[in-house]
N, C-alpha and C. Protein backbone atom coordinates (compact mmCIF):
# COMPACT_ATOMS: atom_id res chain seq x y z
N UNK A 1 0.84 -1.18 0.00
CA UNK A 1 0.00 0.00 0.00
C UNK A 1 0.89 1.24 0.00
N UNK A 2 0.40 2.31 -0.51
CA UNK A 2 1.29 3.37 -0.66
C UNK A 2 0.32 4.24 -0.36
N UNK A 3 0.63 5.66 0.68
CA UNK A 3 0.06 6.57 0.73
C UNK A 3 0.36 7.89 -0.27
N UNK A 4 -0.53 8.02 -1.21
CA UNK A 4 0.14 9.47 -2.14
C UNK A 4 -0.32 10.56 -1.46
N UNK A 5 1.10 10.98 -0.95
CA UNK A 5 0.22 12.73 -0.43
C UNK A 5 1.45 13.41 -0.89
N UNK A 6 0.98 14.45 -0.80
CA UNK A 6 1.56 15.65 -1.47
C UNK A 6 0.63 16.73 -1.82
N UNK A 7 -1.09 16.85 -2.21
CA UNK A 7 -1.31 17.62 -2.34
C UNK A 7 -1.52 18.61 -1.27
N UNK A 8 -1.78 19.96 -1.80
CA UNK A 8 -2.25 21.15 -0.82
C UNK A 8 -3.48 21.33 -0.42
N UNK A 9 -4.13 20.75 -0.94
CA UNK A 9 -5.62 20.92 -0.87
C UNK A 9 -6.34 20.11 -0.70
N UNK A 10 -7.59 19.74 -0.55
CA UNK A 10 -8.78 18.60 -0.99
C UNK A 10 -8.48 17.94 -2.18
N UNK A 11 -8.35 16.74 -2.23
CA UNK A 11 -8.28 15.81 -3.64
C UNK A 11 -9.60 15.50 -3.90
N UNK A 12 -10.64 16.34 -4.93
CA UNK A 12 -11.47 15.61 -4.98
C UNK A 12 -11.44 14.80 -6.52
N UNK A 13 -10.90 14.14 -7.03
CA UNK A 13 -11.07 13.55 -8.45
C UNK A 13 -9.92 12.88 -8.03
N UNK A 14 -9.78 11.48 -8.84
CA UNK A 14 -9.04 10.34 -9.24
C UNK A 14 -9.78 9.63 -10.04
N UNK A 15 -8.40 9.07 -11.13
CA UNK A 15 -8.63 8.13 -12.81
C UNK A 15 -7.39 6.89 -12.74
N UNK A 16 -7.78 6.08 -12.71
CA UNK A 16 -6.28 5.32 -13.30
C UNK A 16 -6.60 5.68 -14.74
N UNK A 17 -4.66 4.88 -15.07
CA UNK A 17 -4.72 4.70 -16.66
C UNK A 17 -5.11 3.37 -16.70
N UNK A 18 -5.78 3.63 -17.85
CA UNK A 18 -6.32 2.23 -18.63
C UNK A 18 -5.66 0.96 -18.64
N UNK A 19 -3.68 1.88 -19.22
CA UNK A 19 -2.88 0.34 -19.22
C UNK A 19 -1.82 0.53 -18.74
N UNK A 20 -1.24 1.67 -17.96
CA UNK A 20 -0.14 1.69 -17.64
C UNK A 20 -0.52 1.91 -15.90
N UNK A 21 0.44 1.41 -15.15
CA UNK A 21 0.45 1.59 -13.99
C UNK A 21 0.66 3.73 -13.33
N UNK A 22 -0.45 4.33 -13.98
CA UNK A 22 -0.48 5.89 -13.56
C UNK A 22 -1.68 5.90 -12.83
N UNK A 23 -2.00 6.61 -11.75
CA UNK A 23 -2.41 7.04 -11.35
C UNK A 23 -2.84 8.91 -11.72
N UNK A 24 -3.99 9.42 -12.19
CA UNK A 24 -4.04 10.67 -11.86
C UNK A 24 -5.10 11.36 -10.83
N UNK A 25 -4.62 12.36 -10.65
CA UNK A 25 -5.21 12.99 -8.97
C UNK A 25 -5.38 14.49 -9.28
N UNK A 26 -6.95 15.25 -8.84
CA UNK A 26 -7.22 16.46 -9.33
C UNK A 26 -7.41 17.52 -7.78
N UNK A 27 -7.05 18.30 -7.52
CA UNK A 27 -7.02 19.22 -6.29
C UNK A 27 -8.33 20.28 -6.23
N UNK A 28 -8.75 21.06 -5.23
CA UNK A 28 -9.49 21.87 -5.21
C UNK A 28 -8.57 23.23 -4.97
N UNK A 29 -7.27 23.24 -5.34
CA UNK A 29 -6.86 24.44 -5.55
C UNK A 29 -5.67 24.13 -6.75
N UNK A 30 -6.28 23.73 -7.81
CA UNK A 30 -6.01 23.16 -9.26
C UNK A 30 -4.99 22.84 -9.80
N UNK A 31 -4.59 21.79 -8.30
CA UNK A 31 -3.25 21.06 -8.85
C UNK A 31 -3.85 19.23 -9.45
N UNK A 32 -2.68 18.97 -10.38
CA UNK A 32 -3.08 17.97 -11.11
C UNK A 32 -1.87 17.01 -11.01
N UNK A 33 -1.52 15.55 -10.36
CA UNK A 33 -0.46 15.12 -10.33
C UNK A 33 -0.71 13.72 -11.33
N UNK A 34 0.10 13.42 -11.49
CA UNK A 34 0.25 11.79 -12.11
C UNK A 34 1.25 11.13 -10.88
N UNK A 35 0.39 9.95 -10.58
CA UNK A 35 1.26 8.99 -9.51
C UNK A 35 2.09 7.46 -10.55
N UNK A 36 2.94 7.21 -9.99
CA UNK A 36 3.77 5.75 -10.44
C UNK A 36 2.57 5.13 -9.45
N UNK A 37 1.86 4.17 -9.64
CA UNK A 37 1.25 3.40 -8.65
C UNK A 37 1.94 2.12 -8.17
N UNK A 38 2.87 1.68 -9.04
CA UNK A 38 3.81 0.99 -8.34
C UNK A 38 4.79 1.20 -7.25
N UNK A 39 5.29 2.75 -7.39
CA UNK A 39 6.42 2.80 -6.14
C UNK A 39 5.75 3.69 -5.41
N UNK A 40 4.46 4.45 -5.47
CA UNK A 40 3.78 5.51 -4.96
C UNK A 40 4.27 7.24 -5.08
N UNK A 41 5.14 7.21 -6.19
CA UNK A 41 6.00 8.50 -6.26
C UNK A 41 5.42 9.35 -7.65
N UNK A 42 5.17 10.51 -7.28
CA UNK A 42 4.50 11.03 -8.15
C UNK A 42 5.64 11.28 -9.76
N UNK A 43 4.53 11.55 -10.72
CA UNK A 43 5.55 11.36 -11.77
C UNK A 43 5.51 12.69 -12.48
N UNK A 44 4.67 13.56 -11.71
CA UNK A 44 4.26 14.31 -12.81
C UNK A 44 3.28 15.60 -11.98
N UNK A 45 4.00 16.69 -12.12
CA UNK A 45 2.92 17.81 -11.41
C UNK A 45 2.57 18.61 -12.41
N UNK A 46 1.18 19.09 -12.54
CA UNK A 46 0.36 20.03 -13.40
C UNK A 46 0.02 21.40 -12.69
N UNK A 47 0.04 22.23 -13.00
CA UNK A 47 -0.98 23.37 -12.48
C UNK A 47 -1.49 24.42 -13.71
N UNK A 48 -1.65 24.33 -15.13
CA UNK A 48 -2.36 24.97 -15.65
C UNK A 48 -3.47 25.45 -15.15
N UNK A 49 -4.13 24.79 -14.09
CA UNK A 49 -5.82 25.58 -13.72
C UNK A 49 -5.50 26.78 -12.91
N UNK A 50 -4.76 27.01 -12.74
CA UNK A 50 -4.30 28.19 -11.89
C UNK A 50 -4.71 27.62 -10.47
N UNK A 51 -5.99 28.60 -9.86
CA UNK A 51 -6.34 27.97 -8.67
C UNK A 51 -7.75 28.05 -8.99
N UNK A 52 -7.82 27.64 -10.24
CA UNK A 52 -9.95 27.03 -10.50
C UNK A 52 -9.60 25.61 -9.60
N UNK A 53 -10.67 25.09 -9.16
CA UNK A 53 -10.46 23.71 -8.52
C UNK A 53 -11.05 22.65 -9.50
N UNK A 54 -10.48 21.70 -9.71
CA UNK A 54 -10.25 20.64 -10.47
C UNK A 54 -11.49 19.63 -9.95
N UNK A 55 -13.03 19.55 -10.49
CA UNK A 55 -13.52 18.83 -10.05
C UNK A 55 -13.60 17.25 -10.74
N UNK A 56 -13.29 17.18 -11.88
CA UNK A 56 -13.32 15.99 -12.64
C UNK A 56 -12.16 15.78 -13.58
N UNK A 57 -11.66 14.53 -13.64
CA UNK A 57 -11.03 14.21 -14.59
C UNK A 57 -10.85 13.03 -14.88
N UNK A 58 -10.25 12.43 -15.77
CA UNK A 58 -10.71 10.82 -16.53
C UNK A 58 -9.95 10.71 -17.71
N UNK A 59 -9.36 9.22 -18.44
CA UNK A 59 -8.44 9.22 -19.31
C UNK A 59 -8.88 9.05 -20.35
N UNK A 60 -8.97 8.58 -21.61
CA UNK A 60 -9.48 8.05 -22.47
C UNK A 60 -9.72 6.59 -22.19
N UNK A 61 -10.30 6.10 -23.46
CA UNK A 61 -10.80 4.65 -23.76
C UNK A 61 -8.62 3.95 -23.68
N UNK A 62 -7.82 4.70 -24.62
CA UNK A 62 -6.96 4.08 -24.88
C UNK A 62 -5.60 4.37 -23.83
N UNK A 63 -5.58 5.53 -23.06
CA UNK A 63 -5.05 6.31 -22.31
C UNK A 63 -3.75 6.98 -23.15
N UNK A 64 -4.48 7.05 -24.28
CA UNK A 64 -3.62 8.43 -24.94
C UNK A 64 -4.04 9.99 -24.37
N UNK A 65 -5.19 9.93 -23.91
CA UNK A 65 -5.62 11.62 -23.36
C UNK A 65 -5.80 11.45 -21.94
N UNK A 66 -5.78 12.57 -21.22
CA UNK A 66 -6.34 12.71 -19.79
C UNK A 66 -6.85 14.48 -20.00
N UNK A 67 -8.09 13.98 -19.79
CA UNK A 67 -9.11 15.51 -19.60
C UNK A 67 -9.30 15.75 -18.04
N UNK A 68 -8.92 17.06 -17.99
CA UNK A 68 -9.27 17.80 -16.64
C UNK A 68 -9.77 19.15 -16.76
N UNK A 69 -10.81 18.98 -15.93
CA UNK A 69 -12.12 20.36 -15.98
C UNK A 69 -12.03 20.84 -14.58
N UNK A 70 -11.82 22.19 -14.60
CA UNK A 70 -12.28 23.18 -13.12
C UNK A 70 -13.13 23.27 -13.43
N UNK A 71 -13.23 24.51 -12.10
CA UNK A 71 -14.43 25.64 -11.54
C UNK A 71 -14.58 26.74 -12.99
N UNK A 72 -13.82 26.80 -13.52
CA UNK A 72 -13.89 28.32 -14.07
C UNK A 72 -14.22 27.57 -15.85
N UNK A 73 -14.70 26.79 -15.71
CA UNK A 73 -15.28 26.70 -17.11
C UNK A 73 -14.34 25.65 -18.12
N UNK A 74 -13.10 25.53 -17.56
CA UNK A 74 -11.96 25.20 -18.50
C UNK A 74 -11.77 23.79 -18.52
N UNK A 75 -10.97 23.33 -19.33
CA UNK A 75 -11.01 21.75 -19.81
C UNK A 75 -9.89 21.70 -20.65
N UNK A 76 -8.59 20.85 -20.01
CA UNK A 76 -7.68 20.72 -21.07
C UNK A 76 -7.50 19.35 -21.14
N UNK A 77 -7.48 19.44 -22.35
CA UNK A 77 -7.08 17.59 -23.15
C UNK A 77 -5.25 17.97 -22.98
N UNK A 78 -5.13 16.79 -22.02
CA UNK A 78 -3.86 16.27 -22.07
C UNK A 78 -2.95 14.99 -22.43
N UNK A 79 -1.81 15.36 -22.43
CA UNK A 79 -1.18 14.02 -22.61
C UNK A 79 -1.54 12.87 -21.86
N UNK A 80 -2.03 11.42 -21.76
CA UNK A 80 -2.71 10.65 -21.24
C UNK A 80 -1.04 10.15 -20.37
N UNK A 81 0.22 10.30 -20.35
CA UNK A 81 1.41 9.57 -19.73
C UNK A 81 1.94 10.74 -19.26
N UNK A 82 2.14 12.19 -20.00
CA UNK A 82 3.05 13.15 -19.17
C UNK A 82 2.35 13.99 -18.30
N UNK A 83 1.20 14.25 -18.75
CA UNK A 83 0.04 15.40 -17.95
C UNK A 83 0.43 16.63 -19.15
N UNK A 84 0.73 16.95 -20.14
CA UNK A 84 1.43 18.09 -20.96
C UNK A 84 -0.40 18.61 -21.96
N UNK A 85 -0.36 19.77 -21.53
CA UNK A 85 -1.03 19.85 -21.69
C UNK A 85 -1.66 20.18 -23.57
N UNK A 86 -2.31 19.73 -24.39
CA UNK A 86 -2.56 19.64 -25.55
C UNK A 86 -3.50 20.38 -26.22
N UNK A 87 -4.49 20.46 -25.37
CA UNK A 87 -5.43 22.04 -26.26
C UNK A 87 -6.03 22.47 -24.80
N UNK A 88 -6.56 23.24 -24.71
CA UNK A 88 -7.78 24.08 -23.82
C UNK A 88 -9.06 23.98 -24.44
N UNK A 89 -9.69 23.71 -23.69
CA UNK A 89 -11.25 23.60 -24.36
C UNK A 89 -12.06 24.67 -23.55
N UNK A 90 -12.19 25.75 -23.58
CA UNK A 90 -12.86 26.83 -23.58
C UNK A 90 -14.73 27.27 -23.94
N UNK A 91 -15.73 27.94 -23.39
CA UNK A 91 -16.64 28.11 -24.07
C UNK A 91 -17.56 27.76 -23.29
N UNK A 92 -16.81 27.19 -21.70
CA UNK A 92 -18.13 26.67 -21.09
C UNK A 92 -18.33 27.83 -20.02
N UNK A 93 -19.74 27.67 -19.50
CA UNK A 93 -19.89 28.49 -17.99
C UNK A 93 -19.84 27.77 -16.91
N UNK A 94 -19.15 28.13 -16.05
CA UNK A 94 -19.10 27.57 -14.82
C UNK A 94 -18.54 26.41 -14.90
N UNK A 95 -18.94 25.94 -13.59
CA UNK A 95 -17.65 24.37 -13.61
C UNK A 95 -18.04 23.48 -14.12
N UNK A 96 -17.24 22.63 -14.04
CA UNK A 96 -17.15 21.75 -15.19
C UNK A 96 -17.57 20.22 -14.25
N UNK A 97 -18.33 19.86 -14.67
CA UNK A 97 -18.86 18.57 -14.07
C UNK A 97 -18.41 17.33 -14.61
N UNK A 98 -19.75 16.63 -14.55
CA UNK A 98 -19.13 14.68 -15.24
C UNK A 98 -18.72 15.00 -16.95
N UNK A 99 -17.75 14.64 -17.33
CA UNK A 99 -17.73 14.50 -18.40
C UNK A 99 -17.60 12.97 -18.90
N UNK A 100 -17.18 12.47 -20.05
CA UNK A 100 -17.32 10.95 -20.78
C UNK A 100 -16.22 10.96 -22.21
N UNK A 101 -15.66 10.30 -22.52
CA UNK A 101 -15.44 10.18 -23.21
C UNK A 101 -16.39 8.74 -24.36
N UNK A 102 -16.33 9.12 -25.40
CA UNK A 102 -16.52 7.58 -26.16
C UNK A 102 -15.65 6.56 -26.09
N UNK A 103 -16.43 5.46 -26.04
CA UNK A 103 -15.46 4.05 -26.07
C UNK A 103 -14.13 4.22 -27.47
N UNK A 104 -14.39 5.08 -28.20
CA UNK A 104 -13.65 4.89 -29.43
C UNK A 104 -12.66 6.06 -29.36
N UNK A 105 -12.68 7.09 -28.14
CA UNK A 105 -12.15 7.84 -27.82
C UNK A 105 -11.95 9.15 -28.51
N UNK A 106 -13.10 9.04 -29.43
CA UNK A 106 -13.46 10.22 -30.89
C UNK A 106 -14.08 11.46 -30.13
N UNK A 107 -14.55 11.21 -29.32
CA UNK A 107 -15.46 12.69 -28.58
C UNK A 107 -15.46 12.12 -27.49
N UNK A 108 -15.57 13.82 -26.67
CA UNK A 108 -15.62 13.54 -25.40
C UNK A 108 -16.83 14.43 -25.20
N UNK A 109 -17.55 14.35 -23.92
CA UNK A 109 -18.99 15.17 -24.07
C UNK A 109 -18.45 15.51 -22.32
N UNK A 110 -18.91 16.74 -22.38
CA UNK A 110 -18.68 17.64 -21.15
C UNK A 110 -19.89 18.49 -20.82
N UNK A 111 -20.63 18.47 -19.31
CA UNK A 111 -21.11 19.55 -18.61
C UNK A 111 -20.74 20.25 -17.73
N UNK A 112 -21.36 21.18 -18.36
CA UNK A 112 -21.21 22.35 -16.76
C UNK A 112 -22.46 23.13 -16.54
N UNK A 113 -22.39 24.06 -16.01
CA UNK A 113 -23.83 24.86 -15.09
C UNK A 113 -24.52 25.36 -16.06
N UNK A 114 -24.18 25.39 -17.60
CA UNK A 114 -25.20 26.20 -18.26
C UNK A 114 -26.40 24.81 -18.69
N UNK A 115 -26.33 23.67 -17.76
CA UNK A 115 -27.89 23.07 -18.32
C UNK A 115 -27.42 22.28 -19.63
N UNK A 116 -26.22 21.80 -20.18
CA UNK A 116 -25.50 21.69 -21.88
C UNK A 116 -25.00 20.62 -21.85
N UNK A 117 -24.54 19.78 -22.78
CA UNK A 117 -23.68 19.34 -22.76
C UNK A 117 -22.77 19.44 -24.26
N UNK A 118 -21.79 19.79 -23.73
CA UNK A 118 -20.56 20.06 -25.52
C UNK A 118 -19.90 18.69 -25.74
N UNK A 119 -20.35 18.40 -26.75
CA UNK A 119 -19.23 17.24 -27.49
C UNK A 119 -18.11 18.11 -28.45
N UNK A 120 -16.94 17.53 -27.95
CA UNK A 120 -15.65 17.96 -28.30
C UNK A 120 -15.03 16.92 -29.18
N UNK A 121 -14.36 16.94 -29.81
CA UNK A 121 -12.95 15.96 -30.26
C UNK A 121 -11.79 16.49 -29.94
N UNK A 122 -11.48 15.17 -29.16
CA UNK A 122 -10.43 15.42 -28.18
C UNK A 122 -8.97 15.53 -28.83
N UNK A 123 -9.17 14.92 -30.20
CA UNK A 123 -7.81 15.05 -30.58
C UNK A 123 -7.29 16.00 -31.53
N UNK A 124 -8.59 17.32 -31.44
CA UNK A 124 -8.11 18.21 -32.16
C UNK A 124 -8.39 19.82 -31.59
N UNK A 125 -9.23 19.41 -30.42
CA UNK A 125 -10.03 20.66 -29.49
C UNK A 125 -10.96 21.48 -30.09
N UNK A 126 -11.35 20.97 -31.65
CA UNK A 126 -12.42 21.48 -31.78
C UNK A 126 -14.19 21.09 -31.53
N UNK A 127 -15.04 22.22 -30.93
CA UNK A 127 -15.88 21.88 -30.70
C UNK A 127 -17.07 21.16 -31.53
N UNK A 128 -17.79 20.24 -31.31
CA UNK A 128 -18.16 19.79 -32.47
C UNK A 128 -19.95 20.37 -32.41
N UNK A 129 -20.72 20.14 -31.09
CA UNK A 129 -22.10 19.80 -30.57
C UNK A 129 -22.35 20.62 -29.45
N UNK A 130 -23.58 21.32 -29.05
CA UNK A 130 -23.56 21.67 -27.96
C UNK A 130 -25.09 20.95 -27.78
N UNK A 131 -25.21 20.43 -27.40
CA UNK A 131 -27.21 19.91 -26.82
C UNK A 131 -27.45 20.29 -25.29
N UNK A 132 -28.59 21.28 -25.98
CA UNK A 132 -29.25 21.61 -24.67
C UNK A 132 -30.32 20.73 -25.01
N UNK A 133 -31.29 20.67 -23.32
CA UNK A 133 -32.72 20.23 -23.31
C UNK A 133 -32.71 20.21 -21.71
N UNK A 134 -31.91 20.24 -20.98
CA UNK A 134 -31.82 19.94 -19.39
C UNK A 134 -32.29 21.24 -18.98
N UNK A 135 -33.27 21.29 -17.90
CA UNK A 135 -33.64 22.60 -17.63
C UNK A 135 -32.81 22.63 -16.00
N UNK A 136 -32.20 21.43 -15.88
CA UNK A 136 -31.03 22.02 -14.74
C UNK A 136 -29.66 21.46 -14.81
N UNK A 137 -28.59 21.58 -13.82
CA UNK A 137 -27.52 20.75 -13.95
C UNK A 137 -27.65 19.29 -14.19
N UNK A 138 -26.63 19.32 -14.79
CA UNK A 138 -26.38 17.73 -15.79
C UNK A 138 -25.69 17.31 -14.63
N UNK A 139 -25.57 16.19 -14.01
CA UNK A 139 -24.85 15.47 -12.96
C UNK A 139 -24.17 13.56 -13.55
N UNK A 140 -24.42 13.65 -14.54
CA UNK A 140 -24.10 12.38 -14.92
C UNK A 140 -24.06 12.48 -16.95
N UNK A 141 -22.85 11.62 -17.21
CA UNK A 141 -23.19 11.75 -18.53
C UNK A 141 -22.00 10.43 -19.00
N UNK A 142 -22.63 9.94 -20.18
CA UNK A 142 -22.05 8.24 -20.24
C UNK A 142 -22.30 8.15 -21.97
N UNK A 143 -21.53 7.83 -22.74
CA UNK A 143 -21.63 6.70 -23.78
C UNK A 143 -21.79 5.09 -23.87
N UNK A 144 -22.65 4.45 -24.54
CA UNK A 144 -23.21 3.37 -24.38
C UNK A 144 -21.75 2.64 -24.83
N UNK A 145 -21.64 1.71 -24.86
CA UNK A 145 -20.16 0.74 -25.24
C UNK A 145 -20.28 0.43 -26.61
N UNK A 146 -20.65 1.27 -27.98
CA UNK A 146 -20.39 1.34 -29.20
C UNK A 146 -20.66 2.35 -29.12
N UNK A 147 -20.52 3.65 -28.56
CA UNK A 147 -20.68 4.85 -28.90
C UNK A 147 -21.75 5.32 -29.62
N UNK A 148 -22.88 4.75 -30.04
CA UNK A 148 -23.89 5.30 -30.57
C UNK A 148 -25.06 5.87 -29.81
N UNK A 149 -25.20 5.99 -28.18
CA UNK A 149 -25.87 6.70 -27.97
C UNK A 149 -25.16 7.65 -26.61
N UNK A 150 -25.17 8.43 -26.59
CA UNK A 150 -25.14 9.54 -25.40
C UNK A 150 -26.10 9.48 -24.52
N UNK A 151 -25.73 9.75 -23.12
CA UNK A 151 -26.74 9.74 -22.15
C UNK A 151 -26.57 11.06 -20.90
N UNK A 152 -27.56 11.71 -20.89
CA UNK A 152 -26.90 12.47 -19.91
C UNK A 152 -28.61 12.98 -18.86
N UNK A 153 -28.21 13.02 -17.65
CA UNK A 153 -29.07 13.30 -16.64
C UNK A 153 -28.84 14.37 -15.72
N UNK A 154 -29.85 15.02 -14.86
CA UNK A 154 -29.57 15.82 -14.09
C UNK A 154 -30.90 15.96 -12.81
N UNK A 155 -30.62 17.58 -12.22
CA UNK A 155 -31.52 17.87 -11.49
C UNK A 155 -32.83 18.14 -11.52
N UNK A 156 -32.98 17.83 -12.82
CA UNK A 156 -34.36 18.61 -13.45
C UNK A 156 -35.15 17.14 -13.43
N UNK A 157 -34.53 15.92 -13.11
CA UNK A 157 -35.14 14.74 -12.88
C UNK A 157 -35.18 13.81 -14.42
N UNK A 158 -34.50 14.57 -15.29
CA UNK A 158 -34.78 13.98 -16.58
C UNK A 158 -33.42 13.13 -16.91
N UNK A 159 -33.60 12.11 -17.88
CA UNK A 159 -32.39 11.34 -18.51
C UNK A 159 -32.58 11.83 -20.33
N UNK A 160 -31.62 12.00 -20.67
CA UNK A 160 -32.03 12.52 -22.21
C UNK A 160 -30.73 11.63 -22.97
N UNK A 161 -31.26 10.74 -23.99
CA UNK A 161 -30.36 10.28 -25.06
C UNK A 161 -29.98 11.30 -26.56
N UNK A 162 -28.98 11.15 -26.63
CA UNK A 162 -28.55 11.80 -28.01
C UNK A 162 -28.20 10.41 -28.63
N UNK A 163 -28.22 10.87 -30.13
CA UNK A 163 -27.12 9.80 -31.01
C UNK A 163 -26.39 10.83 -31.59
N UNK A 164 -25.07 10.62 -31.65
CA UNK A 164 -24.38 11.12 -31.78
C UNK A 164 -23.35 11.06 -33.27
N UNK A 165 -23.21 11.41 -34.65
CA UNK A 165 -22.42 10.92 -35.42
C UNK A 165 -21.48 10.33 -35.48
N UNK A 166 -21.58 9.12 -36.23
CA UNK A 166 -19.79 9.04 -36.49
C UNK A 166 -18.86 9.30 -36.52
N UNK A 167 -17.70 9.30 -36.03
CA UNK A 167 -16.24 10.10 -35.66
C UNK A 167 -16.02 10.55 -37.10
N UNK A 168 -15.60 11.84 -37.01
CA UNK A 168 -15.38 12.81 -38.29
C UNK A 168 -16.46 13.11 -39.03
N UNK A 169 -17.42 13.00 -38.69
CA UNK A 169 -19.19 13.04 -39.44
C UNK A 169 -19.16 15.04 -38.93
N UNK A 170 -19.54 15.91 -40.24
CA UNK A 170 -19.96 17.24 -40.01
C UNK A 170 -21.35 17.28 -39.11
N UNK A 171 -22.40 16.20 -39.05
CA UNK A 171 -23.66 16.18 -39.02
C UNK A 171 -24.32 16.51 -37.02
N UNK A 172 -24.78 17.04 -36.98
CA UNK A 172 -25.12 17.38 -35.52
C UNK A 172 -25.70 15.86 -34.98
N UNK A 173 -25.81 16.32 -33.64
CA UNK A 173 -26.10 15.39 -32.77
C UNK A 173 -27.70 15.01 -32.58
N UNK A 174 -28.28 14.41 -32.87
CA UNK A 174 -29.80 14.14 -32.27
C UNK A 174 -30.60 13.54 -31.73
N UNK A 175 -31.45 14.19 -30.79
CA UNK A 175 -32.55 13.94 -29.62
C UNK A 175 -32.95 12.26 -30.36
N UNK A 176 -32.63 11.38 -29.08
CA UNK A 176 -33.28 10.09 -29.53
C UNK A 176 -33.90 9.82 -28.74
N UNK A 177 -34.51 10.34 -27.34
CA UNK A 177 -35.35 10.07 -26.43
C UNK A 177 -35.15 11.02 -25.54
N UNK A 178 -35.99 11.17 -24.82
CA UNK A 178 -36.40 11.85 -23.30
C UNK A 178 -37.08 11.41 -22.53
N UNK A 179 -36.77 11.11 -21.32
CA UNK A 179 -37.62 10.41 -20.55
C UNK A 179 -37.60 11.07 -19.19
C-alpha cells in the first residue's frame, strides 16, 4: 500500500490509466499530479488551472488523453502519460462537471452549469455539438459501449439520449429520447 500525499488541498477527483500503472489525482486548488502506482512516487505535477479547482477528470478509452475540468469553465485535453497539456477547451460556464469520453475515444462530451452538454474531439479541441434540453444541472453523462448513444441526466429529474455521429461526421447530434 502506498500513501500518495503531497497535495495542498482537498483531492477531490481520481482516474487510473487504462494500461499503464499511472495514477491521476485532481485538487481543489487546481493542482493535477500523475502517480507511479507501483512505487507511490509522483511522476508528474500540473498546475495549468491556476487555482480554478479541479472537479473531474478521466483518461481516455486508450489512455492516450487525460481531460481535466475546473471551476472556471476550463477543460484541457492532455497528454494521457506526461500530464502536458494539448489544447484548452474553452466556451463553457461555470464548472465543469461529469464529463465521458466515447469508447472509441473520438469525442468527449462535457457539462457544466449552463444546463448543456458540448461534445468535443479530443484530438483536435475542436468543438463539435452543444445539446441543450436539461432545464437544470447535468450530474451524470455516459456513452453506451459502441458509442452510438449519449446519455446524460440531471436535477431537473430527466435522462435525455442523443445519437451522436460518427467520428469525423460534419452532421449534428440528435434527440433520440427523453424520458
Amino acid at each position: 500500500m502506498h500513501d500518495l500525499s503531497g497535495h495542498e488541498h482537498i483531492v477531490y477527483t481520481v482516474a487510473f490509466h487504462p494500461t499503464e500503472p499511472i495514477l491521476a489525482s485532481g485538487d481543489l486548488a487546481g493542482g493535477i499530479r500523475l502517480w507511479d502506482t507501483g512505487t507511490g512516487e509522483p511522476k508528474q505535477i500540473r498546475t495549468e488551472h491556476g487555482s480554478a479547482r479541479i472537479h473531474w477528470l478521466g483518461f481516455d478509452p486508450g489512455g492516450d488523453l487525460l481531460a481535466t475540468g475546473d471551476t472556471a469553465g476550463v477543460v484541457y485535453v492532455r497528454d494521457g502519460r506526461s500530464g502536458a497539456p494539448l489544447h484548452r477547451l474553452t466556451g463553457h460556464t461555470g464548472s465543469i462537471w461529469p464529463f465521458a469520453f466515447r469508447p472509441d475515444g473520438t469525442q468527449l462530451a462535457i457539462a457544466d452549469d449552463q444546463f448543456a452538454l458540448r461534445v468535443w474531439d479530443p484530438a483536435t479541441g475542436e468543438r463539435l455539438h452543444t445539446l441543450n434540453g436539461h432545464g437544470r444541472h447535468v450530474r451524470a453523462v455516459s456513452f453506451n459501449a459502441d458509442g452510438t448513444l449519449l446519455a446524460g441526466c440531471g436535477n431537473d429529474g430527466s435522462v435525455r439520449l442523443w445519437t451522436p455521429p460518427p467520428a469525423g461526421s460534419p452532421s449534428a447530434c440528435r434527440a433520440a429520447r427523453t424520458d
